[in-house]
Protein backbone atom coordinates (compact mmCIF):
# COMPACT_ATOMS: atom_id res chain seq x y z
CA UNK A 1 109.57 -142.07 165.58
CA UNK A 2 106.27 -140.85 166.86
CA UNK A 3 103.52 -139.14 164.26
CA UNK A 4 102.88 -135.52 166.33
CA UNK A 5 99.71 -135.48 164.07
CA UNK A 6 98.27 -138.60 165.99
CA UNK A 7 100.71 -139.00 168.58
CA UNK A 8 101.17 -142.64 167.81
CA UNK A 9 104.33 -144.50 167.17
CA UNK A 10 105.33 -146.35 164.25
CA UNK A 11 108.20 -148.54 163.09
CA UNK A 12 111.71 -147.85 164.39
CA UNK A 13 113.94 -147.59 161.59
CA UNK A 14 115.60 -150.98 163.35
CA UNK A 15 112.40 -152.97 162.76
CA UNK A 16 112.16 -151.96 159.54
CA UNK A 17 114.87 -152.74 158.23
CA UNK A 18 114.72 -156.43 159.25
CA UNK A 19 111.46 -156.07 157.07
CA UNK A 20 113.20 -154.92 154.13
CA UNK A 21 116.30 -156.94 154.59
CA UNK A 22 118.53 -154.86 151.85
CA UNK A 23 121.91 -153.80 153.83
CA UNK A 24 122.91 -151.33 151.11
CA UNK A 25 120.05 -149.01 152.28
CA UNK A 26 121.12 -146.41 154.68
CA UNK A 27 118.96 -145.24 157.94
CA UNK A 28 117.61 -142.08 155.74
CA UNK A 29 116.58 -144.51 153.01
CA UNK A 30 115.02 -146.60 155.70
CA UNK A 31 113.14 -143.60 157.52
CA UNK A 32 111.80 -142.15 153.95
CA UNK A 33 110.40 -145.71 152.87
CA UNK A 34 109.04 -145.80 156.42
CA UNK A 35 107.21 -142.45 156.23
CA UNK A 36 106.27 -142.78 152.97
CA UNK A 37 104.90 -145.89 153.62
CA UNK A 38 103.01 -144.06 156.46
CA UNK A 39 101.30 -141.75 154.67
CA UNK A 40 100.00 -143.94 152.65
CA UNK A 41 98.13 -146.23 154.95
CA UNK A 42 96.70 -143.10 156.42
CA UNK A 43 95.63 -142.33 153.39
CA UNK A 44 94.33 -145.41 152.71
CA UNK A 45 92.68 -145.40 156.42
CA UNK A 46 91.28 -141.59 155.81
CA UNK A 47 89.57 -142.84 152.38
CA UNK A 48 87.94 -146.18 154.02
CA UNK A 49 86.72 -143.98 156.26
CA UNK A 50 85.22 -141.74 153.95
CA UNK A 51 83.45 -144.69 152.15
CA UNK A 52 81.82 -145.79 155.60
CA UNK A 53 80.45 -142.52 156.27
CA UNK A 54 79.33 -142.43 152.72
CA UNK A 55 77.61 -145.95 152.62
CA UNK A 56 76.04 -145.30 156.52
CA UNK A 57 74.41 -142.07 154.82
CA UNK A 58 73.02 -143.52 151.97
CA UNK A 59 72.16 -146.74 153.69
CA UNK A 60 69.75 -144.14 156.37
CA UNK A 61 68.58 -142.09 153.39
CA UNK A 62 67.05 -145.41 151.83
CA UNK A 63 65.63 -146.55 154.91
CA UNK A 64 64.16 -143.12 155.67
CA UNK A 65 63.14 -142.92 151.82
CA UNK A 66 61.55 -146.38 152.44
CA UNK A 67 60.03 -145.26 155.58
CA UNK A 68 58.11 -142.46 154.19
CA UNK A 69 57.07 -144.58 151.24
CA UNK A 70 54.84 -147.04 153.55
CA UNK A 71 51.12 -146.80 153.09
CA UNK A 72 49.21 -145.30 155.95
CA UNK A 73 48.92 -147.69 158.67
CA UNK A 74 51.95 -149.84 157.97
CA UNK A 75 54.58 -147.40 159.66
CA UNK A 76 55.50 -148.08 163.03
């Protein structure tokens, strides 16, 4: 199965259950644990994300708060 949102494949429902390795689940059991766990990673992924642009922004707001703080003559 391919995501349409990011056009990227992800586990066939073969390889997946070789992960698992529980024969009483069927294919649509497989696929739902699959997407499910899916959507979690991207939310995962999404939030990471939002923490690096978060930390970059504060990490340029100190350095510009820093910069401006420099007595006259220091700043390069």
């Amino acid at each position: 199965m391919c995501s349409a949102r990011y056009d990227i494949c992800i586990l066939s429902v073969e390889r997946v259950k070789e992960l698992i390795n529980d024969p009483k689940l069927s294919d649509k059991q497989i696929e739902e644990i699959r997407d499910g766990l899916f959507m979690l990673a991207e939310v995962m992924f999404e939030q990471w994300q939002a923490e690096r642009i978060k930390a970059k922004k504060e990490k340029e707001d100190k350095d510009n708060k820093n910069e401006h703080e420099k007595p006259t003559g220091q700043q390069q």
